[in-house]
Protein backbone atom coordinates (compact mmCIF):
# COMPACT_ATOMS: atom_id res chain seq x y z
CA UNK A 1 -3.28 3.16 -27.51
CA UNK A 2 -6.20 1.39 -25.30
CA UNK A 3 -5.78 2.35 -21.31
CA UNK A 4 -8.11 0.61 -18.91
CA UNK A 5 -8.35 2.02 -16.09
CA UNK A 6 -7.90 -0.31 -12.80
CA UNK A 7 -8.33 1.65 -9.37
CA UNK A 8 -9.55 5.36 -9.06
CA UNK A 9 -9.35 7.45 -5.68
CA UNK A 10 -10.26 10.77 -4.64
CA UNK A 11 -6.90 12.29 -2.97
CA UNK A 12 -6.81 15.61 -2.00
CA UNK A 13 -9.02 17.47 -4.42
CA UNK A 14 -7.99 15.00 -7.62
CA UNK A 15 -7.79 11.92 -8.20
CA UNK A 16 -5.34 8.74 -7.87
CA UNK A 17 -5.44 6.76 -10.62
CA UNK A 18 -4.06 3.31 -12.11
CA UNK A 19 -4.03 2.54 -15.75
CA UNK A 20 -3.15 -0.80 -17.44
CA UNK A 21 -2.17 -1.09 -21.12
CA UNK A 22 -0.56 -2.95 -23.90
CA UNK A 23 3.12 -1.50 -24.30
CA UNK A 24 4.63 -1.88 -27.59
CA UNK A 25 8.22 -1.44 -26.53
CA UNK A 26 7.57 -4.25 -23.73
CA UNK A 27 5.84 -6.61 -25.46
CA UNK A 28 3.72 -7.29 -22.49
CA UNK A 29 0.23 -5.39 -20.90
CA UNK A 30 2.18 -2.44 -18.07
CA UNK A 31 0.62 -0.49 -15.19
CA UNK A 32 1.30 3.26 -14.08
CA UNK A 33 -0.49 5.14 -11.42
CA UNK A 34 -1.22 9.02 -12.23
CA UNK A 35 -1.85 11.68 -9.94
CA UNK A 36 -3.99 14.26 -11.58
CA UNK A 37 -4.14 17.49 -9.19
CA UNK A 38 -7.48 19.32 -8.67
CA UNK A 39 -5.71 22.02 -11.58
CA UNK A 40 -6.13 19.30 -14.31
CA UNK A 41 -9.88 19.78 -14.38
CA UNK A 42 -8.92 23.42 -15.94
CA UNK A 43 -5.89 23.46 -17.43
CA UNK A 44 -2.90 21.46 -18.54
CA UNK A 45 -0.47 21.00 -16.01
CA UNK A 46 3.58 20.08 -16.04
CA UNK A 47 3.83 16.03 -15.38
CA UNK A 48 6.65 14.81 -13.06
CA UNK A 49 7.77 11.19 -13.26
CA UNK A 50 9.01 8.55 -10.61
CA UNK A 51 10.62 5.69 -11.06
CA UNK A 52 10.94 3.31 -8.44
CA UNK A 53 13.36 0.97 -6.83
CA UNK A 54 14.22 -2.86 -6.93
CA UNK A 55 11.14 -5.41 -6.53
CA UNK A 56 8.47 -2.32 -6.55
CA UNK A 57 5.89 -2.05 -8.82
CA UNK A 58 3.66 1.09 -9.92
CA UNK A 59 1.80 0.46 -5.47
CA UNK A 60 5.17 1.34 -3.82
CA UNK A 61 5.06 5.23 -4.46
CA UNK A 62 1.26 5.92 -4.40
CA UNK A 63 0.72 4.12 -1.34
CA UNK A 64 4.20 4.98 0.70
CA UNK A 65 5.72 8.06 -0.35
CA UNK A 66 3.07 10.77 0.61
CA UNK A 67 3.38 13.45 -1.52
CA UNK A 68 -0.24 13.87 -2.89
CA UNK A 69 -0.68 16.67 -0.86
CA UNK A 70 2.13 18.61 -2.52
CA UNK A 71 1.15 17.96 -5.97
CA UNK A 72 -2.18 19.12 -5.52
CA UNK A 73 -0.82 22.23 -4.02
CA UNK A 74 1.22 22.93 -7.12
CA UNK A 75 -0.67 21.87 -9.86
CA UNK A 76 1.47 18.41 -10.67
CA UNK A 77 0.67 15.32 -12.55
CA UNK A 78 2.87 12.73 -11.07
CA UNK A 79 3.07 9.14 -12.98
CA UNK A 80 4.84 6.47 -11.30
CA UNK A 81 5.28 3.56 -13.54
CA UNK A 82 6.02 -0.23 -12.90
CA UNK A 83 10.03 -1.50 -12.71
CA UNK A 84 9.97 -3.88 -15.64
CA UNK A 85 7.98 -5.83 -18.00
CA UNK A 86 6.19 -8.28 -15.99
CA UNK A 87 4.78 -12.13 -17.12
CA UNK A 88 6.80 -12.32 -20.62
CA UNK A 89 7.62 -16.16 -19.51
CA UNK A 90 11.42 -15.75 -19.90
CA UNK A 91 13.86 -18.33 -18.18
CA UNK A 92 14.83 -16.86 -15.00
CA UNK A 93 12.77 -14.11 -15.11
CA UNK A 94 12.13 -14.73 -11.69
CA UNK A 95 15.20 -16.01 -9.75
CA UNK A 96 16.55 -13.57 -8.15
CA UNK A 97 15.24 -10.05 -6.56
CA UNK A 98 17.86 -7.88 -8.11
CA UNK A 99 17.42 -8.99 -11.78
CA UNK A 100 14.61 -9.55 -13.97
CA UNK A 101 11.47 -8.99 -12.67
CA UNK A 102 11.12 -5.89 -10.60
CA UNK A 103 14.55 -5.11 -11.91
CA UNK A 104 14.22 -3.27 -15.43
CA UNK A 105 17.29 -0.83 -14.37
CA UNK A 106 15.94 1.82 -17.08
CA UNK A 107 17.96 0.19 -20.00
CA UNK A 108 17.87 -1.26 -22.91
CA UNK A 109 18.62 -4.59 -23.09
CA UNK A 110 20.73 -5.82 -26.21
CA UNK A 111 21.40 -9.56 -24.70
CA UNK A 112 19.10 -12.60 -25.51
CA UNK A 113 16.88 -13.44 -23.79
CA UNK A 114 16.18 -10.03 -22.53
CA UNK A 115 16.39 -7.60 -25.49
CA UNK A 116 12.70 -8.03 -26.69
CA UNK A 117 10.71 -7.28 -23.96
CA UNK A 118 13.39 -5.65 -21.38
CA UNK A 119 13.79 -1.80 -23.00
CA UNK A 120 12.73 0.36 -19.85
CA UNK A 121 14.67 2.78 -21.11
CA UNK A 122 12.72 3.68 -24.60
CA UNK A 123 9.22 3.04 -22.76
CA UNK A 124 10.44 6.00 -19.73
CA UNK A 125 11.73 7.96 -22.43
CA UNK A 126 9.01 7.73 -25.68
CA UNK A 127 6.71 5.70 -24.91
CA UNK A 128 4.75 5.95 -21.57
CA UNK A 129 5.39 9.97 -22.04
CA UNK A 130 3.41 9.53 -25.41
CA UNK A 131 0.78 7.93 -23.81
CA UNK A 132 0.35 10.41 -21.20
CA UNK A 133 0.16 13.60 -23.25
CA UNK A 134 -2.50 11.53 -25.43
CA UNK A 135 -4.86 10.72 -22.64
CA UNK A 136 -4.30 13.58 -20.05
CA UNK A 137 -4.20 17.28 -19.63
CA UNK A 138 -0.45 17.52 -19.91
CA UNK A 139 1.95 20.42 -21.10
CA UNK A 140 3.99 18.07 -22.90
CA UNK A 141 6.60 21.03 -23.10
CA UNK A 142 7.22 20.63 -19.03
CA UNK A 143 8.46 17.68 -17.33
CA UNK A 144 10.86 16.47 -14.76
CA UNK A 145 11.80 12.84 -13.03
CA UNK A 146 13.04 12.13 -10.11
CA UNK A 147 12.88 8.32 -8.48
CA UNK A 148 14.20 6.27 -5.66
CA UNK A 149 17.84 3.75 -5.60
CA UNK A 150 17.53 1.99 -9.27
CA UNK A 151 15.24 4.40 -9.99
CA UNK A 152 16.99 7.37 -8.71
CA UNK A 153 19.44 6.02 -11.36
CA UNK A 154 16.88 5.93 -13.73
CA UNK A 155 16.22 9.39 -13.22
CA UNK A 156 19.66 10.34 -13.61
CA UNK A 157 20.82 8.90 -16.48
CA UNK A 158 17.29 9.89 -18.69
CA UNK A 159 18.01 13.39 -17.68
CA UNK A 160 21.79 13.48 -18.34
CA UNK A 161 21.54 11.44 -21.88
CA UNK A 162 18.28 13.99 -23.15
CA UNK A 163 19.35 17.66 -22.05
CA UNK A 164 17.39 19.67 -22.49
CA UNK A 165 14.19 17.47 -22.41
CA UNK A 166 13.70 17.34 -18.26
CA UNK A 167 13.44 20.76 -16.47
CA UNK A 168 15.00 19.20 -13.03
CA UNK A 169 16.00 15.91 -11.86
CA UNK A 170 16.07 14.47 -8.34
CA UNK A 171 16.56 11.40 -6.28
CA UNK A 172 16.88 9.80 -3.06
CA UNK A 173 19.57 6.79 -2.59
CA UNK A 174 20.36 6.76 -6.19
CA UNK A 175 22.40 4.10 -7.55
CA UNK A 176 24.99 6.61 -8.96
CA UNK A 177 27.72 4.43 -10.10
CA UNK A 178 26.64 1.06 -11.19
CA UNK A 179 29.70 -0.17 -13.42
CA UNK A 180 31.41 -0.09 -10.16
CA UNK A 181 28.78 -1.97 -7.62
CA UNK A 182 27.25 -5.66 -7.68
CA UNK A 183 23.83 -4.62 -8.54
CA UNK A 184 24.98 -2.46 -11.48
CA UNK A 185 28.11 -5.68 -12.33
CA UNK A 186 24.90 -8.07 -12.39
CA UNK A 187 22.04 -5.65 -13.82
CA UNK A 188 24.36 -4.52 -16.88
CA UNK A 189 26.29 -7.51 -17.38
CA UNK A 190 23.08 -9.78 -17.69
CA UNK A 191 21.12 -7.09 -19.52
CA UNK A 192 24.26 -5.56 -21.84
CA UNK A 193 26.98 -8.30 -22.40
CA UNK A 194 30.30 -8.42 -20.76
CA UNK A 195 31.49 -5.48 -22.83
CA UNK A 196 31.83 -2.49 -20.09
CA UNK A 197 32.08 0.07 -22.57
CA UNK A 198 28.36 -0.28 -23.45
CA UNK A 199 27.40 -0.30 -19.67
CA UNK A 200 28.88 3.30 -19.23
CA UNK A 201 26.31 4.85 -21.39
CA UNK A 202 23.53 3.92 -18.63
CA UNK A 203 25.60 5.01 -15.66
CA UNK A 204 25.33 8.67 -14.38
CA UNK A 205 28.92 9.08 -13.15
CA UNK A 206 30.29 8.19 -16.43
CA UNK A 207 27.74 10.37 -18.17
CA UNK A 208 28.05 13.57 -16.43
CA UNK A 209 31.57 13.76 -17.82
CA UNK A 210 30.38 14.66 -21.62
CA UNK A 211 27.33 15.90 -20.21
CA UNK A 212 26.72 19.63 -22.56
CA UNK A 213 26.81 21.75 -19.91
CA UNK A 214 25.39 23.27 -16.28
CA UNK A 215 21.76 23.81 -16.89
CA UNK A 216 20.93 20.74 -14.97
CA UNK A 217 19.01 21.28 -11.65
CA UNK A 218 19.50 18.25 -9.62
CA UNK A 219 18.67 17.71 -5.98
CA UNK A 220 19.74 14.36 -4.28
CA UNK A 221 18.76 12.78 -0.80
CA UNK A 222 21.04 10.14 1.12
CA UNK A 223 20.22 8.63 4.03
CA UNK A 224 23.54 8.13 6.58
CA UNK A 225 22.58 4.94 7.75
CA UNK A 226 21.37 3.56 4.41
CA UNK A 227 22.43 -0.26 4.48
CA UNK A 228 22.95 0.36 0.83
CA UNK A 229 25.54 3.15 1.07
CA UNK A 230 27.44 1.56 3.51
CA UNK A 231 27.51 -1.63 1.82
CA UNK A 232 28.76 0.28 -1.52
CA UNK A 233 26.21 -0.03 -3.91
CA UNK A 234 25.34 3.59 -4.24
CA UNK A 235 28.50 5.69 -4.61
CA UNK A 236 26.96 8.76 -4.19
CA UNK A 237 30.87 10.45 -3.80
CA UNK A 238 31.72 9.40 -7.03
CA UNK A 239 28.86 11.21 -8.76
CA UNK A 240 29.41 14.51 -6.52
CA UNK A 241 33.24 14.18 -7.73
CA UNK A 242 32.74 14.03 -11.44
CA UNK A 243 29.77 17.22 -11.04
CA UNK A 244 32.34 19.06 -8.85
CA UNK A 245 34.93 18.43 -12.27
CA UNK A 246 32.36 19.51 -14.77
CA UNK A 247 31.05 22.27 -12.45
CA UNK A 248 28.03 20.62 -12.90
CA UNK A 249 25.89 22.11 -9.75
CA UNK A 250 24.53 19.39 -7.15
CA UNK A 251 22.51 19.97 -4.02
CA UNK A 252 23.30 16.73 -1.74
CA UNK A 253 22.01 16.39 1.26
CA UNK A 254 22.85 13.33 3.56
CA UNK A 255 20.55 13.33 5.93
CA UNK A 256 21.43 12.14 9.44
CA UNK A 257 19.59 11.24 12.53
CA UNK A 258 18.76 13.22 15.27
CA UNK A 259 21.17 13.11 18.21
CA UNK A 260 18.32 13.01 20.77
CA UNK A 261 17.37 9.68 19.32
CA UNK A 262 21.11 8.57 18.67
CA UNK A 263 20.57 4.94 17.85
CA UNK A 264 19.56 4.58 13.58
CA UNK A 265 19.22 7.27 11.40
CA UNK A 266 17.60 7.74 7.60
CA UNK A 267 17.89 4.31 5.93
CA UNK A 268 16.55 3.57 2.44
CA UNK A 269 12.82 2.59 3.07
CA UNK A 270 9.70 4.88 2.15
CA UNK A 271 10.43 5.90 5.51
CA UNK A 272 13.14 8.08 4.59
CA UNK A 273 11.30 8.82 1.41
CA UNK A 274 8.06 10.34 2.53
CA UNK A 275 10.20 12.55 5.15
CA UNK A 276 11.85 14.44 2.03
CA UNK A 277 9.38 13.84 -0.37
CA UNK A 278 7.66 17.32 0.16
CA UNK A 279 11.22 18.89 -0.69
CA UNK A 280 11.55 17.62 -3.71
CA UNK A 281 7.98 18.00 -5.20
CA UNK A 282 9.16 21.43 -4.10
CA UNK A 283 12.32 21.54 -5.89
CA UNK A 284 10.43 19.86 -9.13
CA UNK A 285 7.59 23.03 -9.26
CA UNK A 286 9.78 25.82 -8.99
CA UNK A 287 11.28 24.52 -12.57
CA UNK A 288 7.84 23.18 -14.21
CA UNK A 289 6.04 26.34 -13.05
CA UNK A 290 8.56 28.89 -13.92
C-alpha cells in the first residue's frame, strides 16, 4: 500500500511525520502523523496509538498535546490518525460537528449511507496497524492506545473487545458510556440503527462486563471542570462502577484545580491534555518496554 509522505519535521532527535494514503476499508485517501523516536534509526521500537476527539483531524495531537519529548526518551512510535473518512460526498456528511465528518466514533457502521466508507473501527484495528508494521521499524508484537473524549472511547473499547492484543490502554475525558449520553444516542443511532443491542458492543461500560479477565492496565484522566462531564456526556462513574464489579483494576485520576487559583480548573482542551500527557506516555512504556 502506496504512502506519500506530506510534512516531515525534526523533533527532538526523530522525526514528525505525516503520511497520506488510499485506505481500503474507507474507501477514501486518509492521513496519520507518526512519531518515529531517535531509537527507530537502530532498532524496532513498540508503537503507541492516539485517537483523537470530535472535529480533530491527524494536526490536533502533533501540534497540541506535547509529548514528543517523552517518546523520544523511551523509544516510542506514536501514530495519531485522522477521526473519519473525509470527502466521500455523502448527504449530510457535513451538517453537524458531532456526526459525520470528524466524527468516525471508532465503529463500524452497518446503516446506509454510512456503512461503506464509515468502518473506523476495522481501519484502527487491521488496517492502519498493517500499514505501519509494513513501512516502519515496528515490533508489531508491542502496542498500546490511548486517545482523548471519542477517542478515549475509541481506545477503550479496541482494547476491551481484542485482549490480549494492546499491552495498556489510557485516556483522558473518555466518552465511557455512550448508549447512555446524546453524543453516543446520535453517533450510534445514525451509524448502527435504532437497535440498542448492537450499540452496546462499541461502548466500554457495557463491555467491561464480559471482558476475560484483569490483565488490563488502564490509566484514565478527568478534568473536574470539564464542560463535558458536567453536562453528562462522559460518565466516567459508570465505567469505574462496572471495573470495581469485575475487579477490573482502574487508575482514575480527576484532576482538580489548584486552590491558589480557585476560579476554573482542568477542562477538556489540549490544555488539560498536554499537562498529563507525560504521565501517560509514562504509563504506556513501562508495558511496551517490559
Amino acid at each position: 500500500m502506496a504512502l506519500k509522505q506530506v510534512s516531515s519535521n525534526k523533533c527532538f532527535e526523530g522525526y514528525q511525520k505525516v503520511f497520506e494514503h488510499d485506505s481500503a476499508e474507507l474507501k477514501c485517501k486518509m492521513k496519520f502523523g507518526i512519531y518515529l523516536p531517535p531509537k527507530a534509526e537502530t532498532a524496532k521500537c513498540p508503537v503507541l496509538y492516539w485517537l483523537s476527539g470530535l472535529t480533530c483531524t491527524e494536526q490536533n495531537f502533533i501540534t497540541k498535546a506535547g509529548f514528543h519529548q517523552a517518546a523520544a526518551e523511551h523509544g516510542l512510535i506514536v501514530v495519531a490518525p485522522d477521526t473519519s473518512p473525509r470527502g466521500c460526498n455523502i448527504e449530510g456528511e457535513d451538517e453537524s460537528w458531532d456526526f459525520g465528518t470528524g466524527a468516525g466514533f471508532y465503529v463500524d457502521a452497518t446503516e446506509d449511507p454510512w456503512k461503506t466508507n464509515y468502518r473506523m473501527y476495522s481501519y484502527i484495528k487491521d488496517e492502519l496497524p498493517k500499514l505501519i508494521n509494513a513501512n516502519f521499524p515496528t515490533d508489531p508484537e508491542r502496542m498500546s492506545i490511548f486517545g482523548h473524549s471519542m477517542g478515549g472511547h475509541g481506545a477503550l473499547i479496541l482494547s476491551l473487545k481484542n485482549p490480549g492484543k494492546y499491552k495498556s490502554v489510557s485516556a483522558f475525558a473518555p466518552i465511557c458510556n455512550p448508549i447512555q449520553c446524546q453524543w453516543g444516542k446520535k453517533a450510534l443511532g445514525g451509524y448502527l440503527g435504532s437497535d440498542v443491542s448492537k450499540w452496546e458492543a462499541y461502548d466500554a461500560t457495557q463491555l467491561v462486563k464480559s471482558y476475560p479477565d484483569s490483565h488490563l492496565y488502564i490509566l484514565i484522566d478527568q478534568g473536574k471542570d470539564d464542560q463535558f462531564l458536567s453536562a453528562g456526556q462522559l460518565l466516567p462513574d459508570n465505567f469505574i462502577a462496572a471495573c470495581t464489579e469485575r475487579k477490573i483494576p482502574v487508575v482514575f485520576r480527576l484532576q482538580q484545580a489548584s486552590s491558589f487559583w480557585n476560579r476554573i480548573g482542568y477542562d477538556h482542551s489540549y490544555f488539560f491534555i498536554a499537562t498529563f500527557i507525560n504521565d501517560h506516555i509514562k504509563h504506556h512504556a513501562k508495558y511496551l518496554n517490559a
